[in-house]
PDB file of N, CA and C in Angstrom:
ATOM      1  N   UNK A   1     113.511 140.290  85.851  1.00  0.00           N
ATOM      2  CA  UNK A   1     114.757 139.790  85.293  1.00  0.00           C
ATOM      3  C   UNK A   1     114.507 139.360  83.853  1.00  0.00           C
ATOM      4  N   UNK A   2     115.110 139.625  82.940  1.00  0.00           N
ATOM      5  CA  UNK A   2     115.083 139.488  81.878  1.00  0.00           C
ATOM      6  C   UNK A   2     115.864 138.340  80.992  1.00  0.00           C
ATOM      7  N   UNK A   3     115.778 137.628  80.498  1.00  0.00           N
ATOM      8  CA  UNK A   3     116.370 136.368  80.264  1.00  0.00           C
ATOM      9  C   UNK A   3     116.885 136.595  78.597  1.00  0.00           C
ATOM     10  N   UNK A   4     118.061 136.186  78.444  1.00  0.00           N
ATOM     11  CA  UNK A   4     118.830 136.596  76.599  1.00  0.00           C
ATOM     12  C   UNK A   4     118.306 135.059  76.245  1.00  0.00           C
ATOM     13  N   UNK A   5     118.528 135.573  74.767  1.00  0.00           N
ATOM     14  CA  UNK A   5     118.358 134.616  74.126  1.00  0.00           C
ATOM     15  C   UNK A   5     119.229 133.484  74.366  1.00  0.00           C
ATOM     16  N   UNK A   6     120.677 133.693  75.017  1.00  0.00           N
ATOM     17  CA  UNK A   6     121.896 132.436  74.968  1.00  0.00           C
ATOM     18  C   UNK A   6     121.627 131.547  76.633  1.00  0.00           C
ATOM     19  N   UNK A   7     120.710 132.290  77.371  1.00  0.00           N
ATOM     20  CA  UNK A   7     120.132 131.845  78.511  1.00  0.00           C
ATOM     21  C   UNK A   7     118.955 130.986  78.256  1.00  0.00           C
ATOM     22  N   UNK A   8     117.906 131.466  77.230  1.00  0.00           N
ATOM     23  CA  UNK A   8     117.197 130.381  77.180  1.00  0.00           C
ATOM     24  C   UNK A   8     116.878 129.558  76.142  1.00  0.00           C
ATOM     25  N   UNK A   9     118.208 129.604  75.273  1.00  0.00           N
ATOM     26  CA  UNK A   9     118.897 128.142  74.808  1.00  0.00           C
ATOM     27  C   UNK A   9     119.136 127.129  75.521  1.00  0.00           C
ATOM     28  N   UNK A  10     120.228 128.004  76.291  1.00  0.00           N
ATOM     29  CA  UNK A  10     120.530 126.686  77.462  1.00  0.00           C
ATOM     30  C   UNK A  10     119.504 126.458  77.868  1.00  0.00           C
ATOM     31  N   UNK A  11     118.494 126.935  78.569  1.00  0.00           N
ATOM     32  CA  UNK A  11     117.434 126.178  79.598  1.00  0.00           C
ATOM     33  C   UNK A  11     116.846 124.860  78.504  1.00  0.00           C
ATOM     34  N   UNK A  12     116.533 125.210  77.412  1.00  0.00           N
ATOM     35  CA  UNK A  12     115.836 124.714  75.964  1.00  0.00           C
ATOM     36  C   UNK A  12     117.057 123.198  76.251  1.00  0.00           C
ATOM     37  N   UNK A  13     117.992 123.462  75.815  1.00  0.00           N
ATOM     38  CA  UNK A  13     119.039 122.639  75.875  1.00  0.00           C
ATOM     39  C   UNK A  13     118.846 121.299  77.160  1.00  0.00           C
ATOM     40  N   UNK A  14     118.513 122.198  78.101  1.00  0.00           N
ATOM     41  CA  UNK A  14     118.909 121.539  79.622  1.00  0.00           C
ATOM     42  C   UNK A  14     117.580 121.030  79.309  1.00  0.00           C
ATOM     43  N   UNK A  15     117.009 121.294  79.243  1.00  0.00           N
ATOM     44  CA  UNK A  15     115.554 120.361  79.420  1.00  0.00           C
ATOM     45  C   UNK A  15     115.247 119.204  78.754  1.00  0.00           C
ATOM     46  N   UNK A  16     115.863 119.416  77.233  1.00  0.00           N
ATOM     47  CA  UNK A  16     115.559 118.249  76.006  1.00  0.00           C
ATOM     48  C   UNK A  16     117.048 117.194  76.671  1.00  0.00           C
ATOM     49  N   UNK A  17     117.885 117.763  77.099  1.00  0.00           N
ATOM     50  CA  UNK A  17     119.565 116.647  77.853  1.00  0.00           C
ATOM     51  C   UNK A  17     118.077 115.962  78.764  1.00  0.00           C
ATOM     52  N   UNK A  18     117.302 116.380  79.884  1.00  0.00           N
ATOM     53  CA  UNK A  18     117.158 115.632  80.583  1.00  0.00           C
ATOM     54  C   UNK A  18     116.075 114.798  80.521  1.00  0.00           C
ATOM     55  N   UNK A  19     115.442 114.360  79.228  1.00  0.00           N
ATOM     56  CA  UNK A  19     114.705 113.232  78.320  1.00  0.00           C
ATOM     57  C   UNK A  19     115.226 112.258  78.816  1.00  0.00           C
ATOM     58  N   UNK A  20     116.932 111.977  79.071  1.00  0.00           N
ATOM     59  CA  UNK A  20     117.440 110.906  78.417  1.00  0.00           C
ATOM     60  C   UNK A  20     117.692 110.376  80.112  1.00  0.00           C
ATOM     61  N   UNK A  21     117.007 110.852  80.364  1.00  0.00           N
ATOM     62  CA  UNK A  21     117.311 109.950  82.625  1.00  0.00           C
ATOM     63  C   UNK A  21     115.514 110.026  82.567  1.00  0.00           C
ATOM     64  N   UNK A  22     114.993 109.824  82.051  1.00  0.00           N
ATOM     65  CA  UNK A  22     113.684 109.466  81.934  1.00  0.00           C
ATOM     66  C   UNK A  22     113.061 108.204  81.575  1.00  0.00           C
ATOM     67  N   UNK A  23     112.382 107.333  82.251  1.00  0.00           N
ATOM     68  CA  UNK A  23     111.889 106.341  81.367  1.00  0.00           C
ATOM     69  C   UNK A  23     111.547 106.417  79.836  1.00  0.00           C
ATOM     70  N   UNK A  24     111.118 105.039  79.324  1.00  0.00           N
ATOM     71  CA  UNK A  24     110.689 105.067  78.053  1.00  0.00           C
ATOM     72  C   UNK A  24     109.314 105.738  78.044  1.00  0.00           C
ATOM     73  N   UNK A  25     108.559 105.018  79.272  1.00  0.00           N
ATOM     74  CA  UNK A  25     107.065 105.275  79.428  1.00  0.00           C
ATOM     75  C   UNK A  25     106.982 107.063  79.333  1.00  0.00           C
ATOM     76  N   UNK A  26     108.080 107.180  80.709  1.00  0.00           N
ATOM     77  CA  UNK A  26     107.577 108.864  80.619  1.00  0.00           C
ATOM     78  C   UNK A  26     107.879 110.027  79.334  1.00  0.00           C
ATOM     79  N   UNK A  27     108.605 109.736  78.349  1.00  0.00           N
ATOM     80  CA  UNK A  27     109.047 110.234  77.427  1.00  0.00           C
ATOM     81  C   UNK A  27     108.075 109.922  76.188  1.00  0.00           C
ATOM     82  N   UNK A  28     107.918 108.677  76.321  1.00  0.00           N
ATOM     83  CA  UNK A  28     106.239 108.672  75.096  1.00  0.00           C
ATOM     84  C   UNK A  28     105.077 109.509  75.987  1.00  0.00           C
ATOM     85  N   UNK A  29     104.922 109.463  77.072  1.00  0.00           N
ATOM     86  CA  UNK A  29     103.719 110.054  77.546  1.00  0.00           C
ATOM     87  C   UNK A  29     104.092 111.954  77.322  1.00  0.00           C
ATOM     88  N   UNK A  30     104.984 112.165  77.846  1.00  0.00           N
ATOM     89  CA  UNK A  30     105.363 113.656  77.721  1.00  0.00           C
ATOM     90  C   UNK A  30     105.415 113.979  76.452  1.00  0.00           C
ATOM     91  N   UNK A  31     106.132 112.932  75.893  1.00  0.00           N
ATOM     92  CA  UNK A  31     106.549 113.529  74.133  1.00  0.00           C
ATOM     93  C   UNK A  31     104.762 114.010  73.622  1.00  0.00           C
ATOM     94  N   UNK A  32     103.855 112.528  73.770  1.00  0.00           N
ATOM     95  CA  UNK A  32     102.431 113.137  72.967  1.00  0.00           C
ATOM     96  C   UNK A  32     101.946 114.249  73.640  1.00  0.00           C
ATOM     97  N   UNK A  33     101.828 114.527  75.001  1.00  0.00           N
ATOM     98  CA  UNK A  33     101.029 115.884  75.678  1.00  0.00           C
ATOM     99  C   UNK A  33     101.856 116.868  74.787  1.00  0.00           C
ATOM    100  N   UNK A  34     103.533 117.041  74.946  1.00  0.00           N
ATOM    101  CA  UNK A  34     103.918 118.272  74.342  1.00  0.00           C
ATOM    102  C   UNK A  34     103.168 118.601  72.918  1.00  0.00           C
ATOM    103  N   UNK A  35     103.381 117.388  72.121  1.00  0.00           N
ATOM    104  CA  UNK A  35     103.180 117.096  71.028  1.00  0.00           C
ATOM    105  C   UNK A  35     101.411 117.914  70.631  1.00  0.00           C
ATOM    106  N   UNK A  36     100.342 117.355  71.670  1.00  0.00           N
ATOM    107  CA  UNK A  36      99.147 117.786  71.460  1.00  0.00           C
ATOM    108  C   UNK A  36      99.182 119.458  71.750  1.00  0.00           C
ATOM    109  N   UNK A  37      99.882 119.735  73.389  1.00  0.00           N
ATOM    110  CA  UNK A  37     100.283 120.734  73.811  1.00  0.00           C
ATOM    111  C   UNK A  37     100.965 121.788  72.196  1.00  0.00           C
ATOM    112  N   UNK A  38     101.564 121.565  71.646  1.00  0.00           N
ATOM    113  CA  UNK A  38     101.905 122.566  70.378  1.00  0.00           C
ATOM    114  C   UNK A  38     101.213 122.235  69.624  1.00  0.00           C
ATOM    115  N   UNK A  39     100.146 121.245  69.223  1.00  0.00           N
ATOM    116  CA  UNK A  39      99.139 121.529  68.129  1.00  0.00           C
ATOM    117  C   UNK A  39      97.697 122.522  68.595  1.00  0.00           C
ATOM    118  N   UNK A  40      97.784 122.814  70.024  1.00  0.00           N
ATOM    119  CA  UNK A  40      96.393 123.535  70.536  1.00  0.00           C
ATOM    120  C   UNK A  40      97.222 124.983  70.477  1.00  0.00           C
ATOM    121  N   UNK A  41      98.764 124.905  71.088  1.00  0.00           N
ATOM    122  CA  UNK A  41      99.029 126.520  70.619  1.00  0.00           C
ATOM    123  C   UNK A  41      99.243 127.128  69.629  1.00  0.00           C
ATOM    124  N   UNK A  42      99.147 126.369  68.174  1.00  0.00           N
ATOM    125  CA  UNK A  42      99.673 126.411  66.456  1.00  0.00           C
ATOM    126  C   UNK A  42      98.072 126.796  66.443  1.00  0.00           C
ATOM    127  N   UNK A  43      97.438 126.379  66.813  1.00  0.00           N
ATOM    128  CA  UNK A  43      95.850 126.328  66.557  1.00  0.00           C
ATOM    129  C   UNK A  43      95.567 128.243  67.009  1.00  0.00           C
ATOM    130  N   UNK A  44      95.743 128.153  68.518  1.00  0.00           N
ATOM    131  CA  UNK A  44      95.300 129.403  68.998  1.00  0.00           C
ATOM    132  C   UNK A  44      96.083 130.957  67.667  1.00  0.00           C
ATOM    133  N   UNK A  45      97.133 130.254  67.976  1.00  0.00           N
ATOM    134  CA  UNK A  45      97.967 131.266  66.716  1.00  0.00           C
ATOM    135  C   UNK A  45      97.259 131.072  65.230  1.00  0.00           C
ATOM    136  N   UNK A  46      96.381 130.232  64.635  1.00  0.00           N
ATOM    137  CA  UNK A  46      96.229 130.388  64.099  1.00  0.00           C
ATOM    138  C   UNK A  46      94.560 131.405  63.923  1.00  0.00           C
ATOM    139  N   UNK A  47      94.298 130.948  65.027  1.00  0.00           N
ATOM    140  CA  UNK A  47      93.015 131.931  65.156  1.00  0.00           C
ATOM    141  C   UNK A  47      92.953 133.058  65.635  1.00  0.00           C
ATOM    142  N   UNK A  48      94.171 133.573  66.289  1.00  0.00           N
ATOM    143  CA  UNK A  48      93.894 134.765  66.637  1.00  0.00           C
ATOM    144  C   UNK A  48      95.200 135.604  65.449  1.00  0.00           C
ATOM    145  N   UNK A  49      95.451 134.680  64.383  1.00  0.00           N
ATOM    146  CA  UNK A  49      96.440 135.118  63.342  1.00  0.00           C
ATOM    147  C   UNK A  49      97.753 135.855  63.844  1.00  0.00           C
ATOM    148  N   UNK A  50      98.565 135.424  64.749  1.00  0.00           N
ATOM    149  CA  UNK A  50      99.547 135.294  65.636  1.00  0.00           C
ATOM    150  C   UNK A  50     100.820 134.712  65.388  1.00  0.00           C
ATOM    151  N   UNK A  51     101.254 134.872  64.392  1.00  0.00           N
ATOM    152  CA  UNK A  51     102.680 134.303  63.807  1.00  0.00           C
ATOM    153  C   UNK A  51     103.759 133.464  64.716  1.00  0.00           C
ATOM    154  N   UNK A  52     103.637 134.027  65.540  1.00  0.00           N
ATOM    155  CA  UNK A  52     104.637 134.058  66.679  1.00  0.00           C
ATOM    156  C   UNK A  52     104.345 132.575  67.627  1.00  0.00           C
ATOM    157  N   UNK A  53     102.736 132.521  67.647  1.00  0.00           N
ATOM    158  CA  UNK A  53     102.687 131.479  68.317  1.00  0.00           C
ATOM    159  C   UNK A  53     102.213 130.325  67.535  1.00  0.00           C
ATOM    160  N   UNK A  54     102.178 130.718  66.183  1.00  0.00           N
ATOM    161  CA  UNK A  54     101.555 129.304  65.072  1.00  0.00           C
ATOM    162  C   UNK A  54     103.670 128.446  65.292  1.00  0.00           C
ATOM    163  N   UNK A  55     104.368 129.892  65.784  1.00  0.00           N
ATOM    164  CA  UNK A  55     105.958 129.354  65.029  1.00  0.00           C
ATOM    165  C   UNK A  55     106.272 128.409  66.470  1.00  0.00           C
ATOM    166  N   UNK A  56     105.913 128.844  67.605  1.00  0.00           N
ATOM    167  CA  UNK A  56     105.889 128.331  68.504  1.00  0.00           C
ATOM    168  C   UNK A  56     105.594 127.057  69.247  1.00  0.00           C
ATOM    169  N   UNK A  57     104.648 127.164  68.328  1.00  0.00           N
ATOM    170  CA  UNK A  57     102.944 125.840  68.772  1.00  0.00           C
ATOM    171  C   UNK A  57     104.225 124.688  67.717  1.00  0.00           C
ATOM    172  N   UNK A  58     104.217 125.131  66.516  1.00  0.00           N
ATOM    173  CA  UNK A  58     104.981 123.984  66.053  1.00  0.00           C
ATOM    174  C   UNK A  58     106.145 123.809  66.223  1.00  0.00           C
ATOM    175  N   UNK A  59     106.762 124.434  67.224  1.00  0.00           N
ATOM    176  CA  UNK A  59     108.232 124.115  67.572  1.00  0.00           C
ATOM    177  C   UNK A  59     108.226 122.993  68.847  1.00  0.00           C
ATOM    178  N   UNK A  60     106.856 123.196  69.629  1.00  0.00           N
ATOM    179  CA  UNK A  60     106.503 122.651  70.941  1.00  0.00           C
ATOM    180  C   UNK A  60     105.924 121.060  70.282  1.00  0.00           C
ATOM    181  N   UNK A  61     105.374 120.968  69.180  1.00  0.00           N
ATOM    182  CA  UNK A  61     104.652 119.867  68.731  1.00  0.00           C
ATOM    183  C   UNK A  61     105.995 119.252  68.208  1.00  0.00           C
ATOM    184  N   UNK A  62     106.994 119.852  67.334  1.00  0.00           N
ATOM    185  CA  UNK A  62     108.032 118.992  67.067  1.00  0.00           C
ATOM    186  C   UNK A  62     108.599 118.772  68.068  1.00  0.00           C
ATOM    187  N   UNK A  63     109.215 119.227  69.114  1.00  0.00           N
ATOM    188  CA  UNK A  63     109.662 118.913  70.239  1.00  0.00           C
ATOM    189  C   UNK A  63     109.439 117.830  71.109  1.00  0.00           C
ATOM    190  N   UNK A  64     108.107 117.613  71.054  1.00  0.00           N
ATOM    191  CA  UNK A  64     107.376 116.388  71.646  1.00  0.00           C
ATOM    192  C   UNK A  64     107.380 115.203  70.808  1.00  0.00           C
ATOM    193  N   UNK A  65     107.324 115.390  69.637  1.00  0.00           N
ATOM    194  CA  UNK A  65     107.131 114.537  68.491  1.00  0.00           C
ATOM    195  C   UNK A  65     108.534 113.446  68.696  1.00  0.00           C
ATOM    196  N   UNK A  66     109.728 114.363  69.271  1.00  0.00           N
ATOM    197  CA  UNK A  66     110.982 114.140  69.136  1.00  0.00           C
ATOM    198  C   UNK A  66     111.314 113.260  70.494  1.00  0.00           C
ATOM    199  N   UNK A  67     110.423 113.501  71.801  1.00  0.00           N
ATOM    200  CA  UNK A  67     110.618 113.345  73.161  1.00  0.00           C
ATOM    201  C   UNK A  67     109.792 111.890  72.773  1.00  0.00           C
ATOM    202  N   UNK A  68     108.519 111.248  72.206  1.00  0.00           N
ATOM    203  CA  UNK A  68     108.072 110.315  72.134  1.00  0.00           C
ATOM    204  C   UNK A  68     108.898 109.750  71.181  1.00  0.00           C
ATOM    205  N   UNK A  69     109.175 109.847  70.071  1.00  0.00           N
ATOM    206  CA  UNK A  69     110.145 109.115  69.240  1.00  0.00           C
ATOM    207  C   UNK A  69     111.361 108.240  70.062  1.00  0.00           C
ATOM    208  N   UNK A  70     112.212 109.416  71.108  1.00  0.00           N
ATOM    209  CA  UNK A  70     112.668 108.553  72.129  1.00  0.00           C
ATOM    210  C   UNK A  70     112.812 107.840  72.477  1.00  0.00           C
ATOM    211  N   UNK A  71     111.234 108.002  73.051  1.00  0.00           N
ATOM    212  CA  UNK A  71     110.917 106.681  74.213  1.00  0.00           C
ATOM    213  C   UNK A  71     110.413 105.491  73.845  1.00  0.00           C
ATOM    214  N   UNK A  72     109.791 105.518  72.392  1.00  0.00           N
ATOM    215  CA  UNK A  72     109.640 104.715  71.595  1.00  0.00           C
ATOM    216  C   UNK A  72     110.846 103.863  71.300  1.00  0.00           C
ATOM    217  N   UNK A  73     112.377 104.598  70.921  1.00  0.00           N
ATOM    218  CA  UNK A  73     113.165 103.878  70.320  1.00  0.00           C
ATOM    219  C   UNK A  73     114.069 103.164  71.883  1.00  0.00           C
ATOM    220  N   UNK A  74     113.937 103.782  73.103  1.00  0.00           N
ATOM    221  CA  UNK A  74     114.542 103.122  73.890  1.00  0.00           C
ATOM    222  C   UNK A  74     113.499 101.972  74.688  1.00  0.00           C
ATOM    223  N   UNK A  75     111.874 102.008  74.660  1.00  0.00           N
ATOM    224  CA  UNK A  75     111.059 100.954  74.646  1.00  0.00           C
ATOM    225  C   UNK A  75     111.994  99.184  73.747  1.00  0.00           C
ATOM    226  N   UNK A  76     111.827 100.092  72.066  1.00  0.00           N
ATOM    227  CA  UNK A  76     112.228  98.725  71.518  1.00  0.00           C
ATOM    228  C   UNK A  76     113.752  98.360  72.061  1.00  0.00           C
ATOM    229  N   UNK A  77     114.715  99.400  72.312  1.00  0.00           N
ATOM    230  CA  UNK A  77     116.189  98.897  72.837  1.00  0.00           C
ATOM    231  C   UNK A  77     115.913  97.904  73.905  1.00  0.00           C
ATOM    232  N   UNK A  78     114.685  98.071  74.912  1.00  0.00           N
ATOM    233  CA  UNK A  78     115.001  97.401  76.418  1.00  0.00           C
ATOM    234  C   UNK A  78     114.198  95.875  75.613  1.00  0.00           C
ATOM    235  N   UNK A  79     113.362  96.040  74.881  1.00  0.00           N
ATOM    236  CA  UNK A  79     112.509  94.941  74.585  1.00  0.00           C
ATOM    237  C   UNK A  79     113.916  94.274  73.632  1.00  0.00           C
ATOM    238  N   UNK A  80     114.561  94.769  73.403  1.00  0.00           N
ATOM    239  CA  UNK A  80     115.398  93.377  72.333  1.00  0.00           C
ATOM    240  C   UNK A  80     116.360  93.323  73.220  1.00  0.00           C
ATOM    241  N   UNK A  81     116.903  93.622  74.343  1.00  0.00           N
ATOM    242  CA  UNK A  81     117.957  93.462  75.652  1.00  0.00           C
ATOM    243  C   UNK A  81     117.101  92.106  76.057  1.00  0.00           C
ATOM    244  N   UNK A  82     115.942  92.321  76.325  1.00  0.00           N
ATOM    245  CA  UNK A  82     115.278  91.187  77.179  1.00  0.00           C
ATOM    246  C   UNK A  82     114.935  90.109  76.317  1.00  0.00           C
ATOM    247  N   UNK A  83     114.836  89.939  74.771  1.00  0.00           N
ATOM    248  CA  UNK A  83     114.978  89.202  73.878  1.00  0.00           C
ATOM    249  C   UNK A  83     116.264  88.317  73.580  1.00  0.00           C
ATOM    250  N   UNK A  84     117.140  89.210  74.036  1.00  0.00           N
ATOM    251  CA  UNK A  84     118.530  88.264  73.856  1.00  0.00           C
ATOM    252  C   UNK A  84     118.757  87.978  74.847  1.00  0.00           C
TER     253      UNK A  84
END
């Protein structure tokens, strides 16, 4: 089965929507693995001179970058809830 590009947007889509029913914890922890996770596949692309997956590796590292940022910013939301 072959999957279009407007199919795996959505999946792309559906996956980064469901960050947000995630803890803080699990979203900093996932965000850095993705995060390391696309700097080892930017790496492989870069050694086997692979365009495709240097574009990849850093789409997966921003992605994560974006999933810990998150959980970071809903960490400090719950910590100033429990402050006031």
């Amino acid at each position: 089965m072959r999957m279009t590009h407007d199919a795996i947007t959505r999946d792309e889509d559906h996956q980064m929507a469901d960050t947000t029913r995630k803890s803080a914890e699990q979203n900093q922890l996932e965000g850095k693995a993705k995060e390391i996770g696309g700097k080892i596949r930017g790496k492989v692309g870069d050694i086997t001179d692979n365009r495709s997956e240097q574009f990849k590796g850093k789409k997966d590292e921003l992605k994560g970058r974006a999933q810990k940022k998150l959980g970071d910013a809903e960490r400090d939301v719950k910590d100033l809830d429990e402050t006031l």
